[in-house]
N, C-alpha and C. Protein backbone atom coordinates (compact mmCIF):
# COMPACT_ATOMS: atom_id res chain seq x y z
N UNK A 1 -108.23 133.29 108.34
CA UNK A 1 -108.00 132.17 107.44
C UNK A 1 -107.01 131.17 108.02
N UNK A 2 -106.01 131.95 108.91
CA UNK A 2 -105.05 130.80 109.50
C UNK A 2 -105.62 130.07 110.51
N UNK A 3 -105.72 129.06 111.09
CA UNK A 3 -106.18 127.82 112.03
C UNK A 3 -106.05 128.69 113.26
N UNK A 4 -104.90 128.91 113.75
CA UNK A 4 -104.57 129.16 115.25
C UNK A 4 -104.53 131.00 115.29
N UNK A 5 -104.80 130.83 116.63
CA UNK A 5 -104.93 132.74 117.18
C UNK A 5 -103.94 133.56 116.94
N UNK A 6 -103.65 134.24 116.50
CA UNK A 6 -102.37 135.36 116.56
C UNK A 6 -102.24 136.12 117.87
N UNK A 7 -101.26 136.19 118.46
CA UNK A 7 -101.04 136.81 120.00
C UNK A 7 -100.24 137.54 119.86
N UNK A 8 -100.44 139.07 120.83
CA UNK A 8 -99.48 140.17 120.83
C UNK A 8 -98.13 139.98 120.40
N UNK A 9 -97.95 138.82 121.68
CA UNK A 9 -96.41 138.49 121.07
C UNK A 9 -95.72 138.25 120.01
N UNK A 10 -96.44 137.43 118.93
CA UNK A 10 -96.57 136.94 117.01
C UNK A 10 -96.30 138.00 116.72
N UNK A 11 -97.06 139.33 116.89
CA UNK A 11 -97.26 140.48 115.91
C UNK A 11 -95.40 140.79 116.20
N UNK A 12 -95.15 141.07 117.07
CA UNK A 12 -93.70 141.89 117.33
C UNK A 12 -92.48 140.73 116.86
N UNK A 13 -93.13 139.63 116.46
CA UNK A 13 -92.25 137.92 116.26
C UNK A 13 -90.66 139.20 115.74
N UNK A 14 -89.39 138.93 116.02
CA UNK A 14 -87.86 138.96 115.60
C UNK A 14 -87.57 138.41 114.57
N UNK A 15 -86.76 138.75 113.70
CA UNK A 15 -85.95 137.50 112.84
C UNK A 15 -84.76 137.35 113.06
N UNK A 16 -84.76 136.49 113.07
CA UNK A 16 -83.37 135.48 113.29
C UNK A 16 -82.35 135.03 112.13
N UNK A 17 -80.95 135.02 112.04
CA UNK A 17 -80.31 134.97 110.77
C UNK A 17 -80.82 133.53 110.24
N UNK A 18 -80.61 132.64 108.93
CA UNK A 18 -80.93 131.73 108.62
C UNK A 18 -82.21 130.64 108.81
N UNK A 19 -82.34 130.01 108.05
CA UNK A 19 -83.39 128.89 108.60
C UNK A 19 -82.88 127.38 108.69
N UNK A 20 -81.74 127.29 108.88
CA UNK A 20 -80.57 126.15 109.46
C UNK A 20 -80.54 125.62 111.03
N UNK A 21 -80.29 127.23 111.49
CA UNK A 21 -80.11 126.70 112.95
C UNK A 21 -81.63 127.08 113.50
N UNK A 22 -81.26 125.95 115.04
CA UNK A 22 -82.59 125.24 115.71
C UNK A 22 -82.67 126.23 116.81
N UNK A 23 -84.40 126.19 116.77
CA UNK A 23 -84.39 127.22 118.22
C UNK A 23 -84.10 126.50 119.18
N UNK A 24 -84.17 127.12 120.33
CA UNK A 24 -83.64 126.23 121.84
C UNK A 24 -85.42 125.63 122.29
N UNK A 25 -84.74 124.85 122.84
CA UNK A 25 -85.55 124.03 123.04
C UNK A 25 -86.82 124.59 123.73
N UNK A 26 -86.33 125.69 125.16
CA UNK A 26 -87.40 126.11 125.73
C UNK A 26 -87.76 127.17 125.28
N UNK A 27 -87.72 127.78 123.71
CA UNK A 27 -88.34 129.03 123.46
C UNK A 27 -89.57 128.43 123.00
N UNK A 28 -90.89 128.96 122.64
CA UNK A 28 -92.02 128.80 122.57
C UNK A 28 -92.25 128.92 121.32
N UNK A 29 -92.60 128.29 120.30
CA UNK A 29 -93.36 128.06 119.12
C UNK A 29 -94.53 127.93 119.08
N UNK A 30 -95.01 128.73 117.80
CA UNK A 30 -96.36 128.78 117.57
C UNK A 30 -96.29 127.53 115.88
N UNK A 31 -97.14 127.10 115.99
CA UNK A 31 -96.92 126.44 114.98
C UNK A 31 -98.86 126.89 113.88
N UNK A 32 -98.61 127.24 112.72
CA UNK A 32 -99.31 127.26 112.03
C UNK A 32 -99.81 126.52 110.39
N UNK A 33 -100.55 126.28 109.80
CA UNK A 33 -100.83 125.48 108.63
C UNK A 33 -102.24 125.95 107.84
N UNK A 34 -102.46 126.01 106.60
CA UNK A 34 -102.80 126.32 105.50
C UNK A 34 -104.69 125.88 106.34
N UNK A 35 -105.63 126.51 105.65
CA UNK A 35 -106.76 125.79 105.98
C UNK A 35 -107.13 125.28 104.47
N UNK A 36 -108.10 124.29 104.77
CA UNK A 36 -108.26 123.42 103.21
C UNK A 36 -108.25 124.70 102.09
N UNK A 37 -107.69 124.31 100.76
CA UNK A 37 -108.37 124.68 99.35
C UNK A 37 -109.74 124.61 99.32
N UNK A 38 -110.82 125.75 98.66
CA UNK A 38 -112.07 126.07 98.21
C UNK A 38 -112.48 125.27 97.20
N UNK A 39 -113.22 124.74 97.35
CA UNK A 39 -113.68 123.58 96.57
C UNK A 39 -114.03 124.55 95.09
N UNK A 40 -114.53 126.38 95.07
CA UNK A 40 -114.91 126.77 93.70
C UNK A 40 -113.46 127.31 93.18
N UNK A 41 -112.23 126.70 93.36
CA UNK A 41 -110.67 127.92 92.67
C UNK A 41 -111.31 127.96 91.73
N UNK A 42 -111.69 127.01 90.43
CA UNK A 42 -111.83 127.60 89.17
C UNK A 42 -113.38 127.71 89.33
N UNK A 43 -113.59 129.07 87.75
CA UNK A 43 -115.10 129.06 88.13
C UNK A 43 -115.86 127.79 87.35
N UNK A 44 -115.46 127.39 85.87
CA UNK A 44 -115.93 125.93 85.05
C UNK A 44 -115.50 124.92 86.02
N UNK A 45 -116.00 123.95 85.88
CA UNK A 45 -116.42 122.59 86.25
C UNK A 45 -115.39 121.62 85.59
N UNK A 46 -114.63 121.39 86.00
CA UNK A 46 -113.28 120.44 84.78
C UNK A 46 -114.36 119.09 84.26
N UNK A 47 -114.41 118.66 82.81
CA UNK A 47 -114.63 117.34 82.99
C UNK A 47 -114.33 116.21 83.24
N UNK A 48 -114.69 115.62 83.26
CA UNK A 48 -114.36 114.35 84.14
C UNK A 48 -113.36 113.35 83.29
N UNK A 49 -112.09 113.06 83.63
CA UNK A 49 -110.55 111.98 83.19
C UNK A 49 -110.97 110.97 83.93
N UNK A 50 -110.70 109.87 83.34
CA UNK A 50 -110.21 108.73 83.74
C UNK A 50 -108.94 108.31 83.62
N UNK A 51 -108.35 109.18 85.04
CA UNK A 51 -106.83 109.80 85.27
C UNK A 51 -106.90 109.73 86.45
N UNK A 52 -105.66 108.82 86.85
CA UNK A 52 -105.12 109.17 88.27
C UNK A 52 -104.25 110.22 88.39
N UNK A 53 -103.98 110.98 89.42
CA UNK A 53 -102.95 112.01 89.42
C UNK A 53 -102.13 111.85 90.61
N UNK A 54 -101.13 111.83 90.92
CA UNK A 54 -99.94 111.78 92.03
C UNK A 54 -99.62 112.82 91.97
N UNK A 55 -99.88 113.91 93.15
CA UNK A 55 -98.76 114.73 93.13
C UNK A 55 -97.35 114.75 94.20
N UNK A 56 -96.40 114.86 93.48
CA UNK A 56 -95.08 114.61 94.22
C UNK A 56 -94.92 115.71 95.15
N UNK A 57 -93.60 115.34 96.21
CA UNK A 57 -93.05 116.62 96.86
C UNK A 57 -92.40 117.58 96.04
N UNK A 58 -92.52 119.10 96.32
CA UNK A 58 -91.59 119.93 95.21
C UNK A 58 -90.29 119.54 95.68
N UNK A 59 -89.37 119.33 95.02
CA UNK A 59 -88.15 119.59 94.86
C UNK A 59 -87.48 120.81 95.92
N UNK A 60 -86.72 120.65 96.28
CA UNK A 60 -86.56 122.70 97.04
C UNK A 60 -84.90 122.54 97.29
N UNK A 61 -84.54 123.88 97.78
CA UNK A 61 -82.99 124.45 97.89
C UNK A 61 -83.07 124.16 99.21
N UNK A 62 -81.65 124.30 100.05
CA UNK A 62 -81.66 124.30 101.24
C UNK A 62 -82.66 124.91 102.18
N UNK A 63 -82.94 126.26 102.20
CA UNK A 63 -83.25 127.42 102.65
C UNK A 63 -84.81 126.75 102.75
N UNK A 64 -85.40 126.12 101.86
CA UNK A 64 -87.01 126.01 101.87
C UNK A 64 -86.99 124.39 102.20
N UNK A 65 -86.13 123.97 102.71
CA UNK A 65 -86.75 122.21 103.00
C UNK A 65 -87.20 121.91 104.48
N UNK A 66 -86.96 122.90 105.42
CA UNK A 66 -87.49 123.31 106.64
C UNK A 66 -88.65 124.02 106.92
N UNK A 67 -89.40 123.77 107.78
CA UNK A 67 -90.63 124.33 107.81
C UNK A 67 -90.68 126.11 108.79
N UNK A 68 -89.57 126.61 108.02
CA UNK A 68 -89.49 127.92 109.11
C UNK A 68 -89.85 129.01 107.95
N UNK A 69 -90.86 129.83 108.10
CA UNK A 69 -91.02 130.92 107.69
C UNK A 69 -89.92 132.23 107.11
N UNK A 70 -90.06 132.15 105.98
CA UNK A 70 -88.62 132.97 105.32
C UNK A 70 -88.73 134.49 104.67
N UNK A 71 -88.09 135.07 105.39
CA UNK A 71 -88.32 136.41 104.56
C UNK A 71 -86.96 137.06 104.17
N UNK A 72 -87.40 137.66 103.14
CA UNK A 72 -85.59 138.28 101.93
C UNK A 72 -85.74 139.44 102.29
N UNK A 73 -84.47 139.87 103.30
CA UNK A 73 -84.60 141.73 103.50
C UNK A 73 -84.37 142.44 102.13
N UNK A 74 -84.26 143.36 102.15
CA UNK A 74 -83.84 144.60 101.18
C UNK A 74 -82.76 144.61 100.56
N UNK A 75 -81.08 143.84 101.81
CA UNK A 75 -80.25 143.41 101.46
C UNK A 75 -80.18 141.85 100.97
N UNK A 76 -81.32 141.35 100.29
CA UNK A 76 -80.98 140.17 99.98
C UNK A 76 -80.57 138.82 100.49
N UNK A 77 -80.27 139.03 102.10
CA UNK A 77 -80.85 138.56 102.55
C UNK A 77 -81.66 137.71 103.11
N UNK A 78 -81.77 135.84 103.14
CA UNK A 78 -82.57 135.15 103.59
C UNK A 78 -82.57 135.28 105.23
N UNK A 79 -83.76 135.87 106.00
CA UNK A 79 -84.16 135.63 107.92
C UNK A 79 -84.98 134.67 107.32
N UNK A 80 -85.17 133.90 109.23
CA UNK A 80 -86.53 133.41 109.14
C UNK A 80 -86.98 134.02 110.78
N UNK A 81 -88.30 133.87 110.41
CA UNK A 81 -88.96 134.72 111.69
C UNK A 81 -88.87 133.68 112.74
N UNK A 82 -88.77 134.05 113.94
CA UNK A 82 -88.11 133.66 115.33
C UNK A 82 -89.70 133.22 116.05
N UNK A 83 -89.55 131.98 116.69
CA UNK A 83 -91.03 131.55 117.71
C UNK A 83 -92.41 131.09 116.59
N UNK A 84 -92.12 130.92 115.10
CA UNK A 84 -93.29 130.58 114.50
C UNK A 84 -92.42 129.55 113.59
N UNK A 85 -93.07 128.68 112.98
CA UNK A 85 -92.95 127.92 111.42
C UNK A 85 -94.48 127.03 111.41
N UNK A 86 -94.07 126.53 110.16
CA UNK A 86 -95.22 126.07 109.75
C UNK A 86 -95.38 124.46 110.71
N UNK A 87 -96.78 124.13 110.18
CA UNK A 87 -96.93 122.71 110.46
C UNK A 87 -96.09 121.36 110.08
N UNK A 88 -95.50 121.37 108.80
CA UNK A 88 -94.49 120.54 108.26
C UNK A 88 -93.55 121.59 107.72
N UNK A 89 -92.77 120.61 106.77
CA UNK A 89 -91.89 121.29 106.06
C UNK A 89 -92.62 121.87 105.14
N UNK A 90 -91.61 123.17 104.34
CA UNK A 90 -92.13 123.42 102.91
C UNK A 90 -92.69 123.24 102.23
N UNK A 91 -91.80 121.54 101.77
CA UNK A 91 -92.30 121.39 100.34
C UNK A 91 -93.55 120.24 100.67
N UNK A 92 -93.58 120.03 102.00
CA UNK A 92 -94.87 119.04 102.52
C UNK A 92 -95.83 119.62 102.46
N UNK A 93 -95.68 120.83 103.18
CA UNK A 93 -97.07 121.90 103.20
C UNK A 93 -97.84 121.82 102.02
N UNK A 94 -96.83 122.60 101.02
CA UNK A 94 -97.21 123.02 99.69
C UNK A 94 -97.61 121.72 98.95
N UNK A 95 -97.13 120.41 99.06
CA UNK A 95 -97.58 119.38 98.74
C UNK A 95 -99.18 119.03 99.03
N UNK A 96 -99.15 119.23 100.10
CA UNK A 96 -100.77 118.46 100.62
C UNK A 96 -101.93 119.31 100.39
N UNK A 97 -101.05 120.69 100.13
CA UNK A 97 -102.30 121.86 99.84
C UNK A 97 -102.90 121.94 98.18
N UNK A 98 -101.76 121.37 97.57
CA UNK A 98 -101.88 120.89 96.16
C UNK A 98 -102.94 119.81 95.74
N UNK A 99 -102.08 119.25 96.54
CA UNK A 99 -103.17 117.41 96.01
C UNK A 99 -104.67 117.37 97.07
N UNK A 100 -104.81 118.62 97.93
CA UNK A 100 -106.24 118.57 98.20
C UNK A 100 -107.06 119.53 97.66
N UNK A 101 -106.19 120.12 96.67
CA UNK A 101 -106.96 121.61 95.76
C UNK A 101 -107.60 120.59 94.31
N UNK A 102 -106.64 119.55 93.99
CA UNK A 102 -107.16 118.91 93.05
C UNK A 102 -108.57 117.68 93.46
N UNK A 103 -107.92 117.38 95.00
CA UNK A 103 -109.30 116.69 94.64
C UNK A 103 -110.66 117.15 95.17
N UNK A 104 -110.46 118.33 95.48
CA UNK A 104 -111.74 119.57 96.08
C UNK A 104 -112.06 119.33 94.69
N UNK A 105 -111.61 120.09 93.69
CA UNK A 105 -112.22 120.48 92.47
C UNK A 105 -113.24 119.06 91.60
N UNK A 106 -112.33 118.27 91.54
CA UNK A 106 -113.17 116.79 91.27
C UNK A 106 -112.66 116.73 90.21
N UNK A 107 -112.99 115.55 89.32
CA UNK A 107 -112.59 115.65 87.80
C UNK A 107 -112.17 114.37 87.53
N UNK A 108 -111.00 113.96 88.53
CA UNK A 108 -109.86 113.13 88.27
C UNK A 108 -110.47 111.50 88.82
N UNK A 109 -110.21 110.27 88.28
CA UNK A 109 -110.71 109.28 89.22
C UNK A 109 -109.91 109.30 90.49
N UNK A 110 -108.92 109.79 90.86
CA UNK A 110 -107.50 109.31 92.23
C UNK A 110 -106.87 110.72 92.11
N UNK A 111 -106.26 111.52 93.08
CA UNK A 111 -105.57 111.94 94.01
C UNK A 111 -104.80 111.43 94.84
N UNK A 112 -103.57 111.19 94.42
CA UNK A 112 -102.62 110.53 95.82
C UNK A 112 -101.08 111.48 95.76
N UNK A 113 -100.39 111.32 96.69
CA UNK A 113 -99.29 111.54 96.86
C UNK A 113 -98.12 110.75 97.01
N UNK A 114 -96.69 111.45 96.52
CA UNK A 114 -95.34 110.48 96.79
C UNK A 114 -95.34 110.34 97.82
N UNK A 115 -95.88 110.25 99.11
CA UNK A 115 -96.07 109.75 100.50
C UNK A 115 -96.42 107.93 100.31
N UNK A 116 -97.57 107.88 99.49
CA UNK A 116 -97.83 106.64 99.51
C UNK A 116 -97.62 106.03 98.29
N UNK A 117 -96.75 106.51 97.18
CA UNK A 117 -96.15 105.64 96.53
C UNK A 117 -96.94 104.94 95.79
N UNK A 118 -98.25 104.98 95.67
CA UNK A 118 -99.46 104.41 94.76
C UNK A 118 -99.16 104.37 93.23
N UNK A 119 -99.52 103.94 92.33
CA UNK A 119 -99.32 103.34 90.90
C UNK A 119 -100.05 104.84 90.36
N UNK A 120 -100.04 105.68 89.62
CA UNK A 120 -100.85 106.76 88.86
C UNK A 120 -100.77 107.09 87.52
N UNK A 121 -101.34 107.44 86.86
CA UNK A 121 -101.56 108.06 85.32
C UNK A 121 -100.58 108.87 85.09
N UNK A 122 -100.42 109.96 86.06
CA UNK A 122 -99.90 111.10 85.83
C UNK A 122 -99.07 111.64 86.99
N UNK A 123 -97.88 111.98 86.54
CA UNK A 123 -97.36 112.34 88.22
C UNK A 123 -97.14 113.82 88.14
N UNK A 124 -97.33 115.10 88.82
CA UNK A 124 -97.19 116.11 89.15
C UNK A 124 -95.96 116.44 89.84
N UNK A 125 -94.72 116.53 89.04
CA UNK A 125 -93.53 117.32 89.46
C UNK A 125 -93.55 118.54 89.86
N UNK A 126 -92.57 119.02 90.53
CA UNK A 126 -92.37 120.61 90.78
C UNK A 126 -90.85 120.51 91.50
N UNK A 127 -90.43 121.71 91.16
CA UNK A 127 -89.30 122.67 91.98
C UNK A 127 -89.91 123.90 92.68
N UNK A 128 -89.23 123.83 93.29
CA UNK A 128 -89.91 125.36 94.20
C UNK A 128 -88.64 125.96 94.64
N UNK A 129 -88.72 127.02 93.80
CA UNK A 129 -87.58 128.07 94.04
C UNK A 129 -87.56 129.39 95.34
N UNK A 130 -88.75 129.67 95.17
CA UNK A 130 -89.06 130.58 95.97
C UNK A 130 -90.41 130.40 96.75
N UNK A 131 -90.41 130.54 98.33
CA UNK A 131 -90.98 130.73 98.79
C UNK A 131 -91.49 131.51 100.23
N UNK A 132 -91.50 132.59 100.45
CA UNK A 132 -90.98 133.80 101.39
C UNK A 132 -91.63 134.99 100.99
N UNK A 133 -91.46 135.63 102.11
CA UNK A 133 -91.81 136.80 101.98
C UNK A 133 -90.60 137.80 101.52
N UNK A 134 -91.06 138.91 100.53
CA UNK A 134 -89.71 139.84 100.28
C UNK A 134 -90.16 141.40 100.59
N UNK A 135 -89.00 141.68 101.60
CA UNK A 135 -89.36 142.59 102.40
C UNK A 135 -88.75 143.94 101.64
N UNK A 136 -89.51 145.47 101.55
CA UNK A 136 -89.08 146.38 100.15
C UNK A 136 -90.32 147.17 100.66
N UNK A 137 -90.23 148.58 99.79
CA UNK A 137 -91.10 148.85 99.76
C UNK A 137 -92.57 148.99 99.63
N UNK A 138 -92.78 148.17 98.80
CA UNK A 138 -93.88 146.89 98.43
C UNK A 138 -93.78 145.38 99.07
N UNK A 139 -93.75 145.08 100.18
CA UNK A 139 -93.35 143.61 100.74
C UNK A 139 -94.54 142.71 100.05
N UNK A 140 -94.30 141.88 99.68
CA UNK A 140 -95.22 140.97 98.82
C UNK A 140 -94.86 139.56 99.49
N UNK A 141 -95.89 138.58 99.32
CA UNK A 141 -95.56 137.11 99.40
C UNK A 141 -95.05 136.61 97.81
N UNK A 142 -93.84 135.95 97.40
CA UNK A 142 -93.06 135.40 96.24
C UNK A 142 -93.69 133.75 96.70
N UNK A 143 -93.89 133.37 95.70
CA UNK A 143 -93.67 131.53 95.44
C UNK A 143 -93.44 131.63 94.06
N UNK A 144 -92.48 131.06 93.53
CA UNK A 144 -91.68 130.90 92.18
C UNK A 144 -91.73 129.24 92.24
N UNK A 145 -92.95 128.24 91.25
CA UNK A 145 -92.70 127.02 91.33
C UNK A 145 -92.66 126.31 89.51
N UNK A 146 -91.85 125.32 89.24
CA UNK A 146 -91.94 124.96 87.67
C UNK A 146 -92.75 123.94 88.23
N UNK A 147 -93.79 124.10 87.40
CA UNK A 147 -94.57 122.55 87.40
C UNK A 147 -93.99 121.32 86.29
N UNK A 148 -94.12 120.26 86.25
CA UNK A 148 -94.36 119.20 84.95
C UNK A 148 -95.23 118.11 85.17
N UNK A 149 -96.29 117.90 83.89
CA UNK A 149 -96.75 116.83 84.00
C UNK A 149 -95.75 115.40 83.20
N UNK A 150 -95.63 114.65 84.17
CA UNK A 150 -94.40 113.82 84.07
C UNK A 150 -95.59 112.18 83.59
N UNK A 151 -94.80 111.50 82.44
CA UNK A 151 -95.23 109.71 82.05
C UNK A 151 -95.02 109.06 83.49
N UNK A 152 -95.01 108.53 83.96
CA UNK A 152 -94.24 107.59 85.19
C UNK A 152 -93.57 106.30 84.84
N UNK A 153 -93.93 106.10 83.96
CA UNK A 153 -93.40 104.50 83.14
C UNK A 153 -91.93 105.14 82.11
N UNK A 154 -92.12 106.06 81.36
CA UNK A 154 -90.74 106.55 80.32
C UNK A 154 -90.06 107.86 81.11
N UNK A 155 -90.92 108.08 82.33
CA UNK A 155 -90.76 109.58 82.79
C UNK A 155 -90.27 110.69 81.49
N UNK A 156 -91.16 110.59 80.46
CA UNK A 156 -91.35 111.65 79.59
C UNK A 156 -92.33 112.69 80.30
N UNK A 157 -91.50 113.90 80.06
CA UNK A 157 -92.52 114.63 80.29
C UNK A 157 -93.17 115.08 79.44
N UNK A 158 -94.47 115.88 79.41
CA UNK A 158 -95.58 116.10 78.90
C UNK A 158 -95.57 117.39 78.33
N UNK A 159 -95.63 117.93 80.33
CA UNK A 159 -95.48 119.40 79.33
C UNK A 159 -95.12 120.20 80.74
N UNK A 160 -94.57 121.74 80.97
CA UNK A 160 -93.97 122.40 81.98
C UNK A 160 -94.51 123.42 81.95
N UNK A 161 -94.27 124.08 83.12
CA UNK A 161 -94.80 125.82 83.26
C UNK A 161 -94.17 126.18 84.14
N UNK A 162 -93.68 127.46 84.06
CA UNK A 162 -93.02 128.20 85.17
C UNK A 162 -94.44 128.67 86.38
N UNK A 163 -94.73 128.98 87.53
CA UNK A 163 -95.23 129.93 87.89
C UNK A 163 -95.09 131.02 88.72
N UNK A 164 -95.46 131.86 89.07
CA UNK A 164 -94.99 133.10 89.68
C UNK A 164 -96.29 134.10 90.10
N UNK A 165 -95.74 133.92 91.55
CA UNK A 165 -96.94 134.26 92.34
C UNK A 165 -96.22 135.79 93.54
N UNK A 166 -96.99 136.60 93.33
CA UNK A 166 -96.61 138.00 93.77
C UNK A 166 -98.11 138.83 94.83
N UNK A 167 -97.73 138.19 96.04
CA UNK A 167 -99.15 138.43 96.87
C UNK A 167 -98.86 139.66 97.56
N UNK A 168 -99.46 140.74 97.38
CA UNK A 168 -99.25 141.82 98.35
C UNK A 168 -99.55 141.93 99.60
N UNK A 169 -98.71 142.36 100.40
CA UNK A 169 -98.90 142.43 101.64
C UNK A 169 -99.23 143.75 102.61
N UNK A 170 -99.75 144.20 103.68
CA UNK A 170 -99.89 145.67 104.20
C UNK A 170 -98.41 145.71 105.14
N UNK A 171 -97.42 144.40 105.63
CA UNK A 171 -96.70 145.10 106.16
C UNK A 171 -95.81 143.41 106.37
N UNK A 172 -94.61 143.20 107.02
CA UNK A 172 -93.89 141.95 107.37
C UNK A 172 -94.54 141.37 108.66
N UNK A 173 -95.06 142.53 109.63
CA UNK A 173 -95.78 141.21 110.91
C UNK A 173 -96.73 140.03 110.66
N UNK A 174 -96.43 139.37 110.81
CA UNK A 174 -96.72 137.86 111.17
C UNK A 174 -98.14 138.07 110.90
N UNK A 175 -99.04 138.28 111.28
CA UNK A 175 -100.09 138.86 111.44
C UNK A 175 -100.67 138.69 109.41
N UNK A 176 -100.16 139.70 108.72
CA UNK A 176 -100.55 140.12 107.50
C UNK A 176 -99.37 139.02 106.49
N UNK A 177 -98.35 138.28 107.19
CA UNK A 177 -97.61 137.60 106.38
C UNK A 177 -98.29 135.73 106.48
N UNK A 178 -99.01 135.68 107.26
CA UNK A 178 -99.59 134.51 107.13
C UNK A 178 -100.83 134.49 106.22
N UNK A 179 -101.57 135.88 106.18
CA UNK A 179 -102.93 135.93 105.51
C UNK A 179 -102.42 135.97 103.83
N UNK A 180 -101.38 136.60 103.85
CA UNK A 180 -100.97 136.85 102.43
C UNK A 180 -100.54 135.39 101.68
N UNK A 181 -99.80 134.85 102.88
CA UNK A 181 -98.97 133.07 102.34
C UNK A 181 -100.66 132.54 101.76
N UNK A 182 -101.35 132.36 102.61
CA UNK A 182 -102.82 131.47 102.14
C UNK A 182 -103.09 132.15 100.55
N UNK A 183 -103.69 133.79 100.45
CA UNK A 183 -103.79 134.04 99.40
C UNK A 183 -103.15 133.61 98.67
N UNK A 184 -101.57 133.62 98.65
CA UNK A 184 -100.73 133.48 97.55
C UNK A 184 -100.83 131.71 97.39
N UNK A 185 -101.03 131.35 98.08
CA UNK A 185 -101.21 129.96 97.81
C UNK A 185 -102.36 129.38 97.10
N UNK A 186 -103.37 130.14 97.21
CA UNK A 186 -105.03 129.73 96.39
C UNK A 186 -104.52 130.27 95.02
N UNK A 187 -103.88 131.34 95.03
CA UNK A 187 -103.50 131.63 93.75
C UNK A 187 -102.72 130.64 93.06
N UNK A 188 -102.21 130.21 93.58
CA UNK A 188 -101.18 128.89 92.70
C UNK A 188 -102.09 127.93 92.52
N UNK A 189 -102.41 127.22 94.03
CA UNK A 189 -103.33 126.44 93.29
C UNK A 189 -104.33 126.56 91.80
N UNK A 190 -105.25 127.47 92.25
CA UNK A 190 -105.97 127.92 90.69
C UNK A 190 -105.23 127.97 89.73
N UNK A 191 -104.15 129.13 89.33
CA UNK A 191 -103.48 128.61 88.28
C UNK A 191 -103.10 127.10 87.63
N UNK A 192 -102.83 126.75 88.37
CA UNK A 192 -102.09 125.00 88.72
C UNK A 192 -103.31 124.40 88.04
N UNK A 193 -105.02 124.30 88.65
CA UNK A 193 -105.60 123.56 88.18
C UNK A 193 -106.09 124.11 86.63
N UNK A 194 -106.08 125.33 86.12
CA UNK A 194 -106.59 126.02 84.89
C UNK A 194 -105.44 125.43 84.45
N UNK A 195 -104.22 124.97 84.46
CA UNK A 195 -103.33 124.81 83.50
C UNK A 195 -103.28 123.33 83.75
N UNK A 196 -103.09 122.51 84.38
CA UNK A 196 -103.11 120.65 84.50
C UNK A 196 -104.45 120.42 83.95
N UNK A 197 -105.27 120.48 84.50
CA UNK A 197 -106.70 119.69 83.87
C UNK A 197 -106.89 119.77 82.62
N UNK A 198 -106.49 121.12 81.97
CA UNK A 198 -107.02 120.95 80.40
C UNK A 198 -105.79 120.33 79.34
N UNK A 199 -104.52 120.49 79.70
CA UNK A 199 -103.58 119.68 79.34
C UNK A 199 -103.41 118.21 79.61
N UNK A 200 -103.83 117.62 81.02
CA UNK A 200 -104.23 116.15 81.20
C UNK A 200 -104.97 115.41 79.93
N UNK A 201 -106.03 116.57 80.03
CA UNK A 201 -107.19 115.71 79.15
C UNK A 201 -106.45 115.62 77.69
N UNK A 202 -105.39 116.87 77.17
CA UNK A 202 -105.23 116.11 76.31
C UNK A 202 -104.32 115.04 75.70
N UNK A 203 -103.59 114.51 77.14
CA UNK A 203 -102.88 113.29 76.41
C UNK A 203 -103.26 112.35 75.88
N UNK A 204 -102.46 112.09 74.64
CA UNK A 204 -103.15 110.63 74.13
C UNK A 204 -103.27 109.43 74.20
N UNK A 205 -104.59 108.90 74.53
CA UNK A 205 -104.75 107.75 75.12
C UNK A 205 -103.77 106.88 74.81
N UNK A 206 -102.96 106.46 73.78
CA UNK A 206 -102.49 105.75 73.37
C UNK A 206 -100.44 105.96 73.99
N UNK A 207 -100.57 107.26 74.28
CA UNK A 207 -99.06 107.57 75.31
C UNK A 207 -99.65 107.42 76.89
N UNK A 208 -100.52 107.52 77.58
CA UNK A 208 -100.43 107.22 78.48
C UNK A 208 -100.30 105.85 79.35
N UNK A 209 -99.85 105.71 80.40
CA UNK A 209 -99.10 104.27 81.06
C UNK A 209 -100.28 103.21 80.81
């Protein structure tokens, strides 16, 4: 599911304390990124808004505004794994994997992002609290994100959801922690669109911008 090859070397990848400091220049990075959202996440067919949707960057803590792969030991703990990160940052990743899950699915007239700053119906907030792997007897992939559908004109919001995403994993190598990030990520998405689309539709024409 991930884009690029996994090599002996990946599987044995180190962790390194924090995701602050920079590798040296001549160590070797692998760089990896999400492959598109499935055009079927949900199994119904959303109907069709005459709604633009923006989705914004999440919000994030120090620890997740870098694009380095994070895992929480046993002791609590934030590493990030040594010679890999993602394609962008965090909350970019998780951004673009969002706003192309919505417009796989269809529904909406527009899909855009706070990249381009476009005029929209509806803007798609988030925080993202968690995102990492947590390493335990059960090592799982965590993403902990609050959504809101936000006015853009009164920035009233609409309406919020916590979500919480718990992807199991067979072990911390690189290997089974990238396959698990994608799962855990289709899982959000889907949730995300079963809960925005049918709440979109019902704002009232008469509150929206």
């Amino acid at each position: 599911m991930i884009r690029l090859p996994l090599t002996t070397g990946l599987l044995a990848a180190l962790l390194t304390l924090g995701g602050c400091s920079l590798l040296p220049e001549s160590e070797p990075v692998a760089v990896y990124q999400y492959s598109q959202p499935p055009q079927n996440l949900i199994q119904q067919r959303p109907q069709s808004l005459p709604l633009s949707l923006r989705v914004d960057t999440p919000q994030a803590g120090y620890a997740h505004t870098g694009p380095r792969l994070m895992v929480q030991t046993r002791d609590n703990q934030l590493l990030s794994y040594r010679g890999v990160r993602w394609s962008d940052p965090t909350p970019t990743l998780l951004r673009e994997y969002l706003a192309q899950a919505f417009q796989r699915q269809g529904g909406l007239r527009a899909v855009t992002t706070d990249e381009n700053a476009l005029h929209a119906d509806v803007h798609l907030g988030s925080d993202l609290r968690r995102f990492q792997v947590v390493d335990g007897e059960q090592p799982h992939i965590l993403i902990e994100l609050q959504a809101r559908l936000v006015n853009p004109e009164s920035r009233r919001i609409y309406v919020s959801r916590d979500f919480r995403i718990e992807q199991p994993i067979g072990n911390t190598q690189i290997a089974h922690v990238l396959e698990g990030h994608e799962r855990a990520a289709q899982t959000l998405a889907r949730q995300l669109l079963e809960w925005a689309l049918p709440q979109m539709a019902a704002i009232p024409a008469d509150s929206r911008p």
